[in-house]
Structures are given as C-alpha cells and as structure tokens.
Protein backbone atom coordinates (compact mmCIF):
# COMPACT_ATOMS: atom_id res chain seq x y z
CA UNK A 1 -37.89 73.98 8.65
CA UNK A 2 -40.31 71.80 7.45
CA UNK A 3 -41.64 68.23 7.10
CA UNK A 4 -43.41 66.72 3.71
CA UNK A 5 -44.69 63.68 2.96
CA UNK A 6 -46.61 64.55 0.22
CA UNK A 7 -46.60 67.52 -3.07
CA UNK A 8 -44.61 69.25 -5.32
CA UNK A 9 -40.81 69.64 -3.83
CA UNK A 10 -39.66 73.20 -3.23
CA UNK A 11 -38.79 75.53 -6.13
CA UNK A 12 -35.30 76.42 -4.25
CA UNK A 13 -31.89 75.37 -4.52
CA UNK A 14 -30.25 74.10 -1.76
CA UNK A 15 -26.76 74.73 -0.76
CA UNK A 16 -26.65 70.59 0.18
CA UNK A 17 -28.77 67.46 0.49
CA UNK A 18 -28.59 64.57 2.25
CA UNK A 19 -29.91 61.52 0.57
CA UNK A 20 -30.79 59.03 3.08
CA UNK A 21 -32.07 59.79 6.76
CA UNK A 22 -31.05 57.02 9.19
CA UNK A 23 -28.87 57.50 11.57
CA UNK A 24 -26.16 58.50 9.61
CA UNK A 25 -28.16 60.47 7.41
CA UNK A 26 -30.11 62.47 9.71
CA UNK A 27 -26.73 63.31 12.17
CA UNK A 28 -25.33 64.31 9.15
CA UNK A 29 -28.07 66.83 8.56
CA UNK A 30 -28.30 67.61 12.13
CA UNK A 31 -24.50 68.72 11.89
CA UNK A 32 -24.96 70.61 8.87
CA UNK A 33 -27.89 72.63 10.42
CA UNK A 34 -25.07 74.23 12.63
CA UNK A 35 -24.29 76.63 9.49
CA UNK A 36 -26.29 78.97 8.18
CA UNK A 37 -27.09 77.01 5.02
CA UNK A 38 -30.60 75.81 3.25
CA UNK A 39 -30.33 72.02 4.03
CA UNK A 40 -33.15 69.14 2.33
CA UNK A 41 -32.88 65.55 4.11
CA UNK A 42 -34.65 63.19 1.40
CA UNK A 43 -35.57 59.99 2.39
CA UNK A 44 -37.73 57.38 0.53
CA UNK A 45 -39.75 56.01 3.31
CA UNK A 46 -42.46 57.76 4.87
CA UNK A 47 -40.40 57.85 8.49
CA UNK A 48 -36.82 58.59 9.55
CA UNK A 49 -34.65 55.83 10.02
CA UNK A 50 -37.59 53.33 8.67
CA UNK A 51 -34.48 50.48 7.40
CA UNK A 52 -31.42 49.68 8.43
CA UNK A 53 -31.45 51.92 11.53
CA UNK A 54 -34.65 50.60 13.10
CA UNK A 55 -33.16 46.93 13.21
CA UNK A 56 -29.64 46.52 14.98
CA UNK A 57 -28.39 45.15 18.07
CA UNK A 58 -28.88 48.74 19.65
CA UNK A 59 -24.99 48.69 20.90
CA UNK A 60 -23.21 51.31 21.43
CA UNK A 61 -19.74 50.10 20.93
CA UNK A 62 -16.05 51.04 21.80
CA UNK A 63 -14.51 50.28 19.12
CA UNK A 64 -12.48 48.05 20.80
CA UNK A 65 -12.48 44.88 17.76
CA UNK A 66 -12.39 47.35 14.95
CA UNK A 67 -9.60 46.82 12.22
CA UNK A 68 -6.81 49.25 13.84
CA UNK A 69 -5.71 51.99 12.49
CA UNK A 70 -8.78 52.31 10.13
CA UNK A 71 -11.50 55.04 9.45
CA UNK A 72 -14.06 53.08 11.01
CA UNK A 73 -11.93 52.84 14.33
CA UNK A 74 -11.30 56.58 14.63
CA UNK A 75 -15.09 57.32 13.82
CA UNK A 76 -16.66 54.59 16.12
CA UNK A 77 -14.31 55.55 18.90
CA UNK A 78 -14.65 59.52 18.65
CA UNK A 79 -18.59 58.65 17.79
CA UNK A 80 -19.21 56.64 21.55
CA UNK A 81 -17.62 59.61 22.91
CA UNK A 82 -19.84 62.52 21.55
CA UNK A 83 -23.07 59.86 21.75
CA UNK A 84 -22.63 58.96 25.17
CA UNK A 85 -22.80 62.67 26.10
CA UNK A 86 -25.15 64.18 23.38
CA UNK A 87 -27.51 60.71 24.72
CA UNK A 88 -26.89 62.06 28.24
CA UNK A 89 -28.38 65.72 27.43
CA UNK A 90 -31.16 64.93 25.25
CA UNK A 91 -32.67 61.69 27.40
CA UNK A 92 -31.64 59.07 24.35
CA UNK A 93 -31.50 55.62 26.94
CA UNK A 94 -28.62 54.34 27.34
CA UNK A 95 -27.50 51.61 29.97
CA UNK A 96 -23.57 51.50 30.34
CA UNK A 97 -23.75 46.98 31.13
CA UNK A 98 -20.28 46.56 29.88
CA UNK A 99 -19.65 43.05 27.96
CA UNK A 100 -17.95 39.68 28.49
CA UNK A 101 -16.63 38.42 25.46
CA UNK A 102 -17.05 34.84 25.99
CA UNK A 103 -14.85 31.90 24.93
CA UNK A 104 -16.13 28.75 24.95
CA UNK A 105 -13.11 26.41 23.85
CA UNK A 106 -9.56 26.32 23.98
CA UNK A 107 -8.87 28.14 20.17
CA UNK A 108 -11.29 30.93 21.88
CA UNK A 109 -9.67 31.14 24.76
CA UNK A 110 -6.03 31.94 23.39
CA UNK A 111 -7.88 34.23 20.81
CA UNK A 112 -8.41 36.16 24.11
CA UNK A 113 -4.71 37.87 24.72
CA UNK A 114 -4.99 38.88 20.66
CA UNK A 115 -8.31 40.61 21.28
CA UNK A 116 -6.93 42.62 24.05
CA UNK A 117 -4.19 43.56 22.43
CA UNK A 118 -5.89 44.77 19.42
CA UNK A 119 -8.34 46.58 21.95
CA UNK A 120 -5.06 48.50 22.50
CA UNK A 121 -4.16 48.96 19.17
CA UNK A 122 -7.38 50.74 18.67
CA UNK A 123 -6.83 53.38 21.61
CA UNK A 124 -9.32 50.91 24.10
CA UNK A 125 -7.40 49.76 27.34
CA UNK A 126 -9.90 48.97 29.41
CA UNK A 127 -9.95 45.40 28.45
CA UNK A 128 -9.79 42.69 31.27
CA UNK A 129 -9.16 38.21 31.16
CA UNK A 130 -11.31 36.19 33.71
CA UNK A 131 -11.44 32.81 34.35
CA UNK A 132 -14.62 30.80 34.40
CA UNK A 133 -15.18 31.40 38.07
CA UNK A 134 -15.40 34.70 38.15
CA UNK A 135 -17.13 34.65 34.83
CA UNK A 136 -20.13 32.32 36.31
CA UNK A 137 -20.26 34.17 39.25
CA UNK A 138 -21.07 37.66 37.76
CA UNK A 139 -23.57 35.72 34.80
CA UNK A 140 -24.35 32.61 36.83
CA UNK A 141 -27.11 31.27 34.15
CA UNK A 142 -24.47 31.23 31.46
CA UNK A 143 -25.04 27.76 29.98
CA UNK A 144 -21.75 25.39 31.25
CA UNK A 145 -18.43 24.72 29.51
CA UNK A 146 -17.20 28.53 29.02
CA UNK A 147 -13.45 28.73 29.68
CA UNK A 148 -13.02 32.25 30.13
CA UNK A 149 -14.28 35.96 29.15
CA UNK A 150 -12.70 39.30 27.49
CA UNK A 151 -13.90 41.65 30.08
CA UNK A 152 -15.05 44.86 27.69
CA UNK A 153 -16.63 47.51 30.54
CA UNK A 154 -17.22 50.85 28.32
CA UNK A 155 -19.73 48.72 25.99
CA UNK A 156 -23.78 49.82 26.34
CA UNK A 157 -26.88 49.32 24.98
CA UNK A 158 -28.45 52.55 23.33
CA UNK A 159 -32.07 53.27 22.10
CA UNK A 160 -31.51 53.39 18.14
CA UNK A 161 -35.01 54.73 17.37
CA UNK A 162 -34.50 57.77 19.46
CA UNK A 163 -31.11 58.63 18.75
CA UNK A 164 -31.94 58.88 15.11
CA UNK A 165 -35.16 60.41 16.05
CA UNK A 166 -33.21 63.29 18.03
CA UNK A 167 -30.71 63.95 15.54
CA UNK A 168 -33.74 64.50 12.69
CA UNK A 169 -36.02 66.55 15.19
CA UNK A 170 -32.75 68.87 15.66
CA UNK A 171 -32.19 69.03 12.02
CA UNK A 172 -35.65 70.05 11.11
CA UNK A 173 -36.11 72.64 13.80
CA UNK A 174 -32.65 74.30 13.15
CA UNK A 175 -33.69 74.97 9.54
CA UNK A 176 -33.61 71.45 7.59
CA UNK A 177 -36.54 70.38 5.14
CA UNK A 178 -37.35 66.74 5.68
CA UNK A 179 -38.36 65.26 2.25
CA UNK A 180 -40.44 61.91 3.19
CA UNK A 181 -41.37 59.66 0.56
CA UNK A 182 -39.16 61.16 -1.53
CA UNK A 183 -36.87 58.17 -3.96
CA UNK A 184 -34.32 59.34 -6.09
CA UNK A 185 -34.65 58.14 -9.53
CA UNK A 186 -32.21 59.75 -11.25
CA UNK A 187 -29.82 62.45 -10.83
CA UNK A 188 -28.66 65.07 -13.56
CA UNK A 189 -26.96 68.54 -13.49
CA UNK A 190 -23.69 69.38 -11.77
CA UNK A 191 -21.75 69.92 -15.22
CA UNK A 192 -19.97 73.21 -13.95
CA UNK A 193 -19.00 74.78 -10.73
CA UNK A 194 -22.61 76.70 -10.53
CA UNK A 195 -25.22 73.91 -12.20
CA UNK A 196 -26.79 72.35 -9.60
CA UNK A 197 -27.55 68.57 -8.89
CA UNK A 198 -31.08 68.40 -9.98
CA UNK A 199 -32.69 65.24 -8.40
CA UNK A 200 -35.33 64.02 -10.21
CA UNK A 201 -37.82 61.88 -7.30
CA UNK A 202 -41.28 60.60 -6.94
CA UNK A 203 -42.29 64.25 -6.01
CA UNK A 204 -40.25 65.90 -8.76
CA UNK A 205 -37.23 68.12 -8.87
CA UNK A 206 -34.85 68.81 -6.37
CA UNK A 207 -32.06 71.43 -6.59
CA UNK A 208 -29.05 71.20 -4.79
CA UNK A 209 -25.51 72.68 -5.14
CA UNK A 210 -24.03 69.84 -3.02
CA UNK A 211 -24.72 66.12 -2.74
CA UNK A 212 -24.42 63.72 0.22
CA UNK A 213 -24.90 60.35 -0.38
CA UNK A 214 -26.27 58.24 2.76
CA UNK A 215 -28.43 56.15 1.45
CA UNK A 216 -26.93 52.67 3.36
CA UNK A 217 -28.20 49.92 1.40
CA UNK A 218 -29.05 52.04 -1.82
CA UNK A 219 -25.51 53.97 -1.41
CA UNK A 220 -23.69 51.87 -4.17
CA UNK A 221 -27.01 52.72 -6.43
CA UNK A 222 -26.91 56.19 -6.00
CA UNK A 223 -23.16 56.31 -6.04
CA UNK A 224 -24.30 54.84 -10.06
CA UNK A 225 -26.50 57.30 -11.07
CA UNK A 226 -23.44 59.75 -10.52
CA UNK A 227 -21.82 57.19 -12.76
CA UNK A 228 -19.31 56.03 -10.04
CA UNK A 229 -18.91 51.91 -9.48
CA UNK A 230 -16.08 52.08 -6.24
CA UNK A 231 -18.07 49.61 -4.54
CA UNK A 232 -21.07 47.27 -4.04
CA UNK A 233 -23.17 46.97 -1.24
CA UNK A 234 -24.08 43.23 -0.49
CA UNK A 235 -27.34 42.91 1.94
CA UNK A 236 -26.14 41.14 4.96
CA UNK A 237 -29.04 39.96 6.87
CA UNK A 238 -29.41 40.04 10.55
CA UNK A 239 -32.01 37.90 12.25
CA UNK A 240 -32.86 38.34 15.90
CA UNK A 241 -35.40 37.06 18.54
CA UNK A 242 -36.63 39.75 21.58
CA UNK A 243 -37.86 37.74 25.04
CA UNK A 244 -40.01 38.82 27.15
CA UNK A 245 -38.98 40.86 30.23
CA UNK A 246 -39.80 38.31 32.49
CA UNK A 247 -36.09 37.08 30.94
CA UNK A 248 -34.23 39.96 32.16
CA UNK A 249 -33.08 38.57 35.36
CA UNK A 250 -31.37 36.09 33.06
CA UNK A 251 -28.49 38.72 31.39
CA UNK A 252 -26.29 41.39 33.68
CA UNK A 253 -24.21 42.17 30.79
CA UNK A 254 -23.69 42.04 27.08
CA UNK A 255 -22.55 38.29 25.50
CA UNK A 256 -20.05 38.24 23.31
CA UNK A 257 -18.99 35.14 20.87
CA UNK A 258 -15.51 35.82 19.66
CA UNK A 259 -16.30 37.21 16.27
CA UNK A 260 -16.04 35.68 13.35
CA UNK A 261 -14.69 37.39 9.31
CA UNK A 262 -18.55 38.19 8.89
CA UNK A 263 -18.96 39.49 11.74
CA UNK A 264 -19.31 40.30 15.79
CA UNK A 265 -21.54 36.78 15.49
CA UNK A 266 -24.34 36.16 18.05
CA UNK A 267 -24.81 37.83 20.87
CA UNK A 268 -27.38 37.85 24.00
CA UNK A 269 -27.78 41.44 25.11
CA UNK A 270 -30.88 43.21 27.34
CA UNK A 271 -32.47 46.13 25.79
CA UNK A 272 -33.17 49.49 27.37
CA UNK A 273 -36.57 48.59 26.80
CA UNK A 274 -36.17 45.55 29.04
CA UNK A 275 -36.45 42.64 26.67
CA UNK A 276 -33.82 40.57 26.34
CA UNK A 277 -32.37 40.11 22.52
CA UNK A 278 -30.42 36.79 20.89
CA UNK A 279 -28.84 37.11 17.45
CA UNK A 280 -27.98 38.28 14.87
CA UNK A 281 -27.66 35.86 11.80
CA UNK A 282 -25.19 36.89 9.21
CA UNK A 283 -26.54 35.64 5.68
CA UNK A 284 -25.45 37.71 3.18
CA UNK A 285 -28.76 38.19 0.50
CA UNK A 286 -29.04 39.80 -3.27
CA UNK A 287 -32.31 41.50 -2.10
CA UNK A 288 -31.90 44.38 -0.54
CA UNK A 289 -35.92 43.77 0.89
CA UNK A 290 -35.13 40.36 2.34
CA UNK A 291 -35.93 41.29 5.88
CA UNK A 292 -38.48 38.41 6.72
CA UNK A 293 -37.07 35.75 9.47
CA UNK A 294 -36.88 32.32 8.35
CA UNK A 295 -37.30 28.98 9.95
CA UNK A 296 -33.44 28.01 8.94
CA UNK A 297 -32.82 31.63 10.90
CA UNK A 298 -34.47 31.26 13.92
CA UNK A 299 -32.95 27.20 14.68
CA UNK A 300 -29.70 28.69 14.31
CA UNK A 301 -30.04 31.15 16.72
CA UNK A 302 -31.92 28.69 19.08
CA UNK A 303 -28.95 26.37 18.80
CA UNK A 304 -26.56 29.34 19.52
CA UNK A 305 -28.98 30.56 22.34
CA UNK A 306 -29.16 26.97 23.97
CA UNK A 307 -25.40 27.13 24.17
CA UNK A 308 -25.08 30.76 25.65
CA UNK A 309 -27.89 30.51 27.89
CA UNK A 310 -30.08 27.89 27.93
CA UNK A 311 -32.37 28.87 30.22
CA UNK A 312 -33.28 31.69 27.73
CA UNK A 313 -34.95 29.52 25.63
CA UNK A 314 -37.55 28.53 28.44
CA UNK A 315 -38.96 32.39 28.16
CA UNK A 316 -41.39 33.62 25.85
CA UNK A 317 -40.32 35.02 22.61
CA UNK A 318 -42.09 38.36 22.32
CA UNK A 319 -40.86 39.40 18.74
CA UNK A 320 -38.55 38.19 16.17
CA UNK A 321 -37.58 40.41 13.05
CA UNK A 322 -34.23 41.15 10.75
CA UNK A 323 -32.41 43.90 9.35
CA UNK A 324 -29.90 44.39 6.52
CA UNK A 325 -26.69 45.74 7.15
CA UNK A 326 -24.69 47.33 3.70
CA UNK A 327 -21.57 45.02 3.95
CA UNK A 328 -19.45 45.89 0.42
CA UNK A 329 -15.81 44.10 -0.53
CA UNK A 330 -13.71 45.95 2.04
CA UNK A 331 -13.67 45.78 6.37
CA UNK A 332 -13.52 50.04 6.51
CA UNK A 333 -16.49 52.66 5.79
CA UNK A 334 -16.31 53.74 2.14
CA UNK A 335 -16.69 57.53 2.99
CA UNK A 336 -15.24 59.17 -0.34
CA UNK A 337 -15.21 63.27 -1.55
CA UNK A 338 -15.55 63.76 -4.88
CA UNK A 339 -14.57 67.69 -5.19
CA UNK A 340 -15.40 68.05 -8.86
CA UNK A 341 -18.51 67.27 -8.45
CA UNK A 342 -19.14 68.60 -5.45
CA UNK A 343 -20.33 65.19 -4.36
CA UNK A 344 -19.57 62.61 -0.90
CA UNK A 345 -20.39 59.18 -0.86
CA UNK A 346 -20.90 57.65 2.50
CA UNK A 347 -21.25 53.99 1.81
CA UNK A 348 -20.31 50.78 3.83
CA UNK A 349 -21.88 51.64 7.21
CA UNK A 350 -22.84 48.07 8.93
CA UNK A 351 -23.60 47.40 12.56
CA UNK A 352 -21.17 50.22 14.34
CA UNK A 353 -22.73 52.94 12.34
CA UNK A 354 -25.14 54.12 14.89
CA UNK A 355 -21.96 54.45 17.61
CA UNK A 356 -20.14 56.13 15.00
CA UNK A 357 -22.64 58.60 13.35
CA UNK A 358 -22.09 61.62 15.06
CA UNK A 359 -18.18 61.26 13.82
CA UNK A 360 -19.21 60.24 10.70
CA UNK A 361 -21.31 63.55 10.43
CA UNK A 362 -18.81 65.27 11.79
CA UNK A 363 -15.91 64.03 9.20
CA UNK A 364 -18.42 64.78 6.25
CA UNK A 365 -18.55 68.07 7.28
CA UNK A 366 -14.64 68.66 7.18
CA UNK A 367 -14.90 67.22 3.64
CA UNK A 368 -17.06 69.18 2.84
CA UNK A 369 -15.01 72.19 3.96
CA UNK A 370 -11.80 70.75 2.35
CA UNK A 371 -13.90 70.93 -0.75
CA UNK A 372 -13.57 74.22 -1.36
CA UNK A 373 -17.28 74.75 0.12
CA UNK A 374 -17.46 78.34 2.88
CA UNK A 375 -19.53 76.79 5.22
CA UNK A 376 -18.90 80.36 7.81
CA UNK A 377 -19.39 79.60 11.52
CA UNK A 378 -20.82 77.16 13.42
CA UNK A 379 -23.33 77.73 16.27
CA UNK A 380 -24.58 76.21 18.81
CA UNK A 381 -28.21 74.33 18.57
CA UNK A 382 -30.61 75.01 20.67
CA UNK A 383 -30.99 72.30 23.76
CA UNK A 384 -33.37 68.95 23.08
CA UNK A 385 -34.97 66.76 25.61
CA UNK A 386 -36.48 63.35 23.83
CA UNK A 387 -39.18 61.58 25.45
CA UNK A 388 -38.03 58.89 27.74
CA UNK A 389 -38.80 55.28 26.26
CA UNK A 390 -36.46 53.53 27.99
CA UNK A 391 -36.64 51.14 31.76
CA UNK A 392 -33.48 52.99 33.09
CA UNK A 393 -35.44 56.10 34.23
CA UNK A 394 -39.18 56.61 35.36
CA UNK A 395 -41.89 56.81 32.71
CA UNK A 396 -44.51 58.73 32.68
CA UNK A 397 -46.94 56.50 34.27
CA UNK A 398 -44.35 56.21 36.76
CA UNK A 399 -44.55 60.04 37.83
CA UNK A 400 -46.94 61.48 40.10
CA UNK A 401 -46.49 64.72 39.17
CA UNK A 402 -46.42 64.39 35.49
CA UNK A 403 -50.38 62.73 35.92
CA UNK A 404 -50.67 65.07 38.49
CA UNK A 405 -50.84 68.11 35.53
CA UNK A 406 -52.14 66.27 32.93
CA UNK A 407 -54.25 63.01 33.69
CA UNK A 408 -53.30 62.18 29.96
CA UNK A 409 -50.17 60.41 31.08
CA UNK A 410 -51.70 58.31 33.71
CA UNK A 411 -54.38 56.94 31.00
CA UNK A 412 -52.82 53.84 29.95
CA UNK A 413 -53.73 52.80 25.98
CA UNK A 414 -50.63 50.25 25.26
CA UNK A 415 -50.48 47.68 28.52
CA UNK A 416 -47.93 45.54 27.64
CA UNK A 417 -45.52 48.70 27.39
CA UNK A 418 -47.10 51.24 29.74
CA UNK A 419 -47.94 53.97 27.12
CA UNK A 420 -50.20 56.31 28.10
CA UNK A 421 -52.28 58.59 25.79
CA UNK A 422 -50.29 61.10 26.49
CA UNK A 423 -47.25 60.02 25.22
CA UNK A 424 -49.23 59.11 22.08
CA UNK A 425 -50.86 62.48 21.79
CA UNK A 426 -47.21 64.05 22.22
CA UNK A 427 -45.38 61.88 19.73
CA UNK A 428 -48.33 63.24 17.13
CA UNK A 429 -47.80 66.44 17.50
CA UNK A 430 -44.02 66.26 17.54
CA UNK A 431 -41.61 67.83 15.12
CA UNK A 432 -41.41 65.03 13.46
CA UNK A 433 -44.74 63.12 14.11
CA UNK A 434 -45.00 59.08 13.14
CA UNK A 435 -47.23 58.42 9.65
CA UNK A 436 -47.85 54.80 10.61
CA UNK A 437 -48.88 52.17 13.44
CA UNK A 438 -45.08 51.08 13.31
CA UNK A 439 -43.62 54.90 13.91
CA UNK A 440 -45.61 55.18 16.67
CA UNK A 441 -44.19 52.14 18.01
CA UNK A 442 -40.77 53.39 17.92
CA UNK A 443 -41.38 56.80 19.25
CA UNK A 444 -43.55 55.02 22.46
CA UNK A 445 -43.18 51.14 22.32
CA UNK A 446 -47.00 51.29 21.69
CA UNK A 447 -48.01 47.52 20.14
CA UNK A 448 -44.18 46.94 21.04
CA UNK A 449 -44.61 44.32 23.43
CA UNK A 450 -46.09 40.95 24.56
CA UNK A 451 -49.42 40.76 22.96
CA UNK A 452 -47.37 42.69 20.04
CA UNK A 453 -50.82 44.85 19.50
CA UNK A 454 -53.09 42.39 19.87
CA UNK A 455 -55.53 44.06 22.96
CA UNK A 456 -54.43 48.07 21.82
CA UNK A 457 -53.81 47.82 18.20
CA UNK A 458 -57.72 49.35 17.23
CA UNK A 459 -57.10 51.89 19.38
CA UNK A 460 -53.74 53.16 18.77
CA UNK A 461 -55.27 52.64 15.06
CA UNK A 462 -57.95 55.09 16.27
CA UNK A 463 -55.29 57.72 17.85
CA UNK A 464 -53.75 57.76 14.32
CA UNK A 465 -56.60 58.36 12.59
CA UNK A 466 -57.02 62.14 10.99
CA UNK A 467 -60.53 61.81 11.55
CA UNK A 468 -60.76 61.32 15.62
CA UNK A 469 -59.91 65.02 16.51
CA UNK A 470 -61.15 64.96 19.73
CA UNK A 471 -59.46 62.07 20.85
CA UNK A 472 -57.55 63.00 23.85
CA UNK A 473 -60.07 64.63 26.03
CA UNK A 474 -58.74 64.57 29.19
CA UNK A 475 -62.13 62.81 30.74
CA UNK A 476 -61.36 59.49 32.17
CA UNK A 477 -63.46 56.32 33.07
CA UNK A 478 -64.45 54.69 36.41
CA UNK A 479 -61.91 53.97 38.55
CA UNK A 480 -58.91 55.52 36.23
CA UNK A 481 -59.08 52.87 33.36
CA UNK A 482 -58.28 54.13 30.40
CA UNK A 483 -61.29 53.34 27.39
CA UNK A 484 -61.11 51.05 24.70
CA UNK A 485 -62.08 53.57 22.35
CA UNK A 486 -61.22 57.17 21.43
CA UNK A 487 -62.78 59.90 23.33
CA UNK A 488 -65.46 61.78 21.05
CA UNK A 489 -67.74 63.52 23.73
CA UNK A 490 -66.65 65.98 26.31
C-alpha cells in the first residue's frame, strides 16, 4: 500500500495492473483491492484523475438518453445506483436538482414524446412533459421562447474530483501501489500462460500477470503496443465557462438542450461547489493535449448561454477551461477481454463515465473472472469518510466545534473558497496527498475561486513547500485573521 512518484518500480510481479487512474481507472483498482491480490495503479501524471476526469460537467446521470439496450446503458444505470449510495457513505457531494430538458422550437418539442419513450426503453420511467408555464414558473429566468421541457428528476450534480479521489484513497489503503508519473512506453512479455506483461515506463520495469487497460484518451495507444487496432480514440473537446456564485440564484435545476449525434450539447448546470457552469463545446481535435479554450469556443457558448439564460451572461465569469472526452467510431464503451493474453481493454469512456465507473469496475472484474483468473473471495473494505468540499453540507469554517478542537480549521488561507489551513494541512498528509498547486485545488477548492489565486496563491505556494515544516502552528493573529505567510515561530 503505497504511493510513488519518484524511483526505481518494485522488483515484484503483480497479479494485475491498471493502466490509467481516473475515475475509471482508480474504481477499477478500488474493486480489485476487494481480493486478496498484489494490485499496481500506474498513471502518467503526477495526480489521480489529473485529465479527462478533472474536466466534465460533474453529472451524475440516469442513463435515461443512452442508446438502449447497450453496454453503456446497463453500466451508467447500475453505476448511478451504487454512486449515489457509495457518495452517500463516504461524503462525495452530491445535490439530487433533477433536469428539464428544454425544447426551444417546434422539431424539439415533438422530439419530446421520443425522448421519453427511449427513457423507458432504457429502464428510466420517471420522465415527465410540461408546458412552458409550468416550465417558467419553476426556472423563471429561463431566457423567453421555450415551448416545453422533458422533466428528468433522478439527474444530480456530483463532485468528480472527490469521487475519483475516494475510490484511489480506498485502493491504496486496501493494499494497491499507486505508480505516479509512471508512462508506459512499451509493453513486452505475456508469450505463455506464466510470462508476465513486463511494462517498460519512465521509472523502469513493471511486472504484471494481468493487464487492464484504462488509459481514456491513450486507451487506443496502449491497446497498440499489445498490437491490437479495434478502435481509435478521437479527442472530443469540451469547453466550459464557471460563474460566480453570486449566479446561483439564477439555475434550480439542470438545462438540458435536446442532444444532438455528438453529443448531450450545452447545458447550464450549478455545481456542488456553488458556481454555476455553461457548456460544453463538442469539437472533435487530433491532439490529444488540446485543452486550451479558444475565442471561437467561448462566443459559441455565449451565444448558446444568451439563449438559455440570458441573464447569466450579466455575472462574472470566474473560470473557463476544457477537457477531452475519448469519443472512437462507435456510440457504446469499447470494454473488450482478451483471455489469451490475459489482457482487458476499457476504451471509449466519454462524458457518462464517471456515473458509470463503479459498474464499469465492477464488469471488469467479472471478466476478469470469466478469464480463467481465481480471484477467491471478496471482502468488505474498510469504511471512508472524504473531506467535505461541497455547499450542500457545512464546512469546516462553518462548524463550531470542529474550530472549537483545532483552531486550524477556523484559520482561513483561501477566501474566495473558505479553506482553512486545516483542510490544507489534512489534504497533505492524506493517503494520497496533492504534488501540485492544482491538486490542492481539487482536494480543497484552494485558488478555486473568484480571484482564481490571485490574494492566496504565495501562500498556498508556501503550504506546499517541503521546506516550511512548521507551517501549521496552531498560533493565530489578532483578532482571528489568518497570516499572509506561513507560520515559522512558535
């Protein structure tokens, strides 16, 4: 059960690794840590879910619009199940909004009855049609000329940073080694039922008897160096644009476009965090490193966004940024077991992979076990609790007692956000503690919010720093203000 960023790789063979940990990645890990076996998670970054994972709409769906009758249907609608309740025991936010699927002409509108249907189709019956009163009177600053709405209740928004942040934590204290900054170059071995993959990365040789593939935009690459060519993964790009909270008065529910062949199109949506999001584009890229915004980006979704809401655009626009989702040729998850060489692929994972992961671990498990691999009995993992970074329920500098016991929590570093040293010192010293500025951020929302780091960025710098040892004395300042700097005297 370890963590490396850094060094030669183990001298051990592992009975599987999981190449890739986002979401997907790390729940699969998390669900193979269930059986006694020596598991390695290998990721290239220096963080867990550091690319596709750390930039979606944060949605966690029901499946309703999937293609029915498809993989990705069963797995997103079995996933929402066991993430809604794993999210409920570990404190991963989660805000059950529901969504309006809104139509905003008369081709939309009759698009509506198909849409409901096919929410049936796809096990999802919850589905309701309302008519532009009732839809203006539950979102009244809807901008004017919608016809209707797909009433969708079970949809939420979900906290992607900590959900993927659980699963790994889980992983690496049930037994898991967490390879960080780890790429696979190249991958040998496996001629016979007993040669091992050997893995050959930026921090040498890694050993494995069986391979996972979940390596989301890099899965058709990896997939190559097995000498396999099912599929290609085509960098869709998502642009989006975060408001400021002052907009959350605007939004009572997800907004819904009727979606589109490329897509769920653009959406306005609130965050747990209390921002309010509009997007995302759907621009589909050869690099799979495009994730800059671009001018051409941002007007379209101002065009959409002055259409949906227009009122939205009046707010401030606290952060815009993109992410790359791995579309490839077909509509369904390319999840594929190759038994002779003791080898699954795990490919084709766009936007409702973070609803779906636990099922996706979950099915790549049985695979695994249909295999021919004795994976013995399951247990149970021991309980988790994340820390809360979501609006839904109090923060620490919300709680009395919390400060009460350890003034840490009351010393505020991050304003914008409301992070407290203490939360900083914690996510530090975590299981799996942040190696940059931008990990923090996802683990506390520190530099997360208006001034975007701006007024806390040195310090939060400072807190990061190997060299500041002492810097969470428990001392304070006059009058409870928190100092600029790091504390280096009793």
């Amino acid at each position: 059960m370890t963590v490396t960023t850094s060094g030669t790789l183990p001298d051990e063979v592992y009975d599987v690794a999981v190449i890739g940990a986002g979401v997907v990645g790390t729940a699969i890990a998390r669900e193979l840590t269930r059986y006694r076996l020596r598991i390695a998670l290998v990721e290239a970054s220096d963080d867990v879910g550091d690319g596709t994972s750390k930039a979606n709409t944060a949605i966690l769906h029901t499946g309703f619009d999937a293609v029915p009758g498809s993989l990705e249907s069963r797995l997103v609608r079995e996933g929402q199940r066991r993430l809604a309740e794993y999210a409920s025991r570990t404190g991963i936010p989660v805000e059950p909004l529901g969504a309006l699927l809104v139509a905003w002409d008369e081709e939309q509108l009759a698009a509506l009855p198909r849409l409901a249907e096919k929410a049936e189709r796809n096990e999802y019956y919850e589905t309701r049609i309302i008519g532009a009163d009732e839809l203006y009177s539950r979102e009244p600053h809807l901008g004017p000329g919608a016809l209707g709405a797909l009433e969708v209740p079970g949809e939420s928004i979900i906290c992607p940073w900590t959900t993927t942040l659980a699963y790994a934590t889980q992983a690496v204290r049930a037994g898991a080694d967490l390879h960080l900054n780890c790429r696979v170059e190249s991958v040998g071995g496996a001629l016979g039922d007993e040669t091992p993959h050997e893995l050959t990365t930026g921090r040498g040789v890694l050993r494995t008897h069986a391979l996972i593939n979940a390596a989301g935009l890099y899965s058709d690459e990896i997939d190559r160096l097995l000498g396999r060519t099912d599929f290609t993964v085509t960098p869709r790009r998502g642009q989006l644009m975060v408001f400021d909270k002052f907009a959350r008065d605007l939004v009572r529910h997800i907004l819904l476009p009727v979606p589109t062949a490329l897509g769920k199109g653009v959406l306005v949506a609130p965050t747990v965090y209390g921002n309010v999001m509009l997007g995302p584009t759907a621009e589909d890229l050869d690099d799979k490193a495009a994730t800059g915004s671009t001018a051409e980006g941002l007007d379209f979704l101002r065009e959409k966004g002055g259409r949906i809401m227009p009122e939205l655009l009046d707010e401030e626009v606290t952060a815009v940024y993109a992410g790359l989702r791995a579309a490839t040729e077909d509509d369904d998850y390319r999840i594929r077991s190759h038994p002779g060489r003791r080898y699954i692929t795990v490919g084709g994972i766009r936007s409702t992979g973070l609803t779906a992961s636990m099922a996706i671990a979950a099915h790549v498990v049985e695979l695994l076990a249909d295999s021919g691999r004795d994976l013995g009995a399951a247990r149970e993992l021991e309980p988790l609790r994340m820390p809360n970074i979501g609006e839904a329920s109090p923060r620490p500098y919300e709680r009395a007692d919390l400060i009460a016991a350890d003034p840490e929590y009351g010393r505020i570093v991050c304003h914008c956000e409301r992070v407290s040293r203490g939360e900083i010192r914690d996510a530090l010293a975590s299981t799996v503690p942040p190696r940059s500025p931008e990990g923090l951020r996802r683990r506390t929302r520190a530099r997360g919010g208006r001034c975007q780091g701006f007024y806390c960025g040195a310090t939060v710098r400072a807190l990061l720093a190997p060299e500041a040892p002492d810097t969470f004395s428990t001392s304070g300042t006059s009058g409870g203000e928190p100092s600029l700097r790091p504390e280096v005297g009793p």
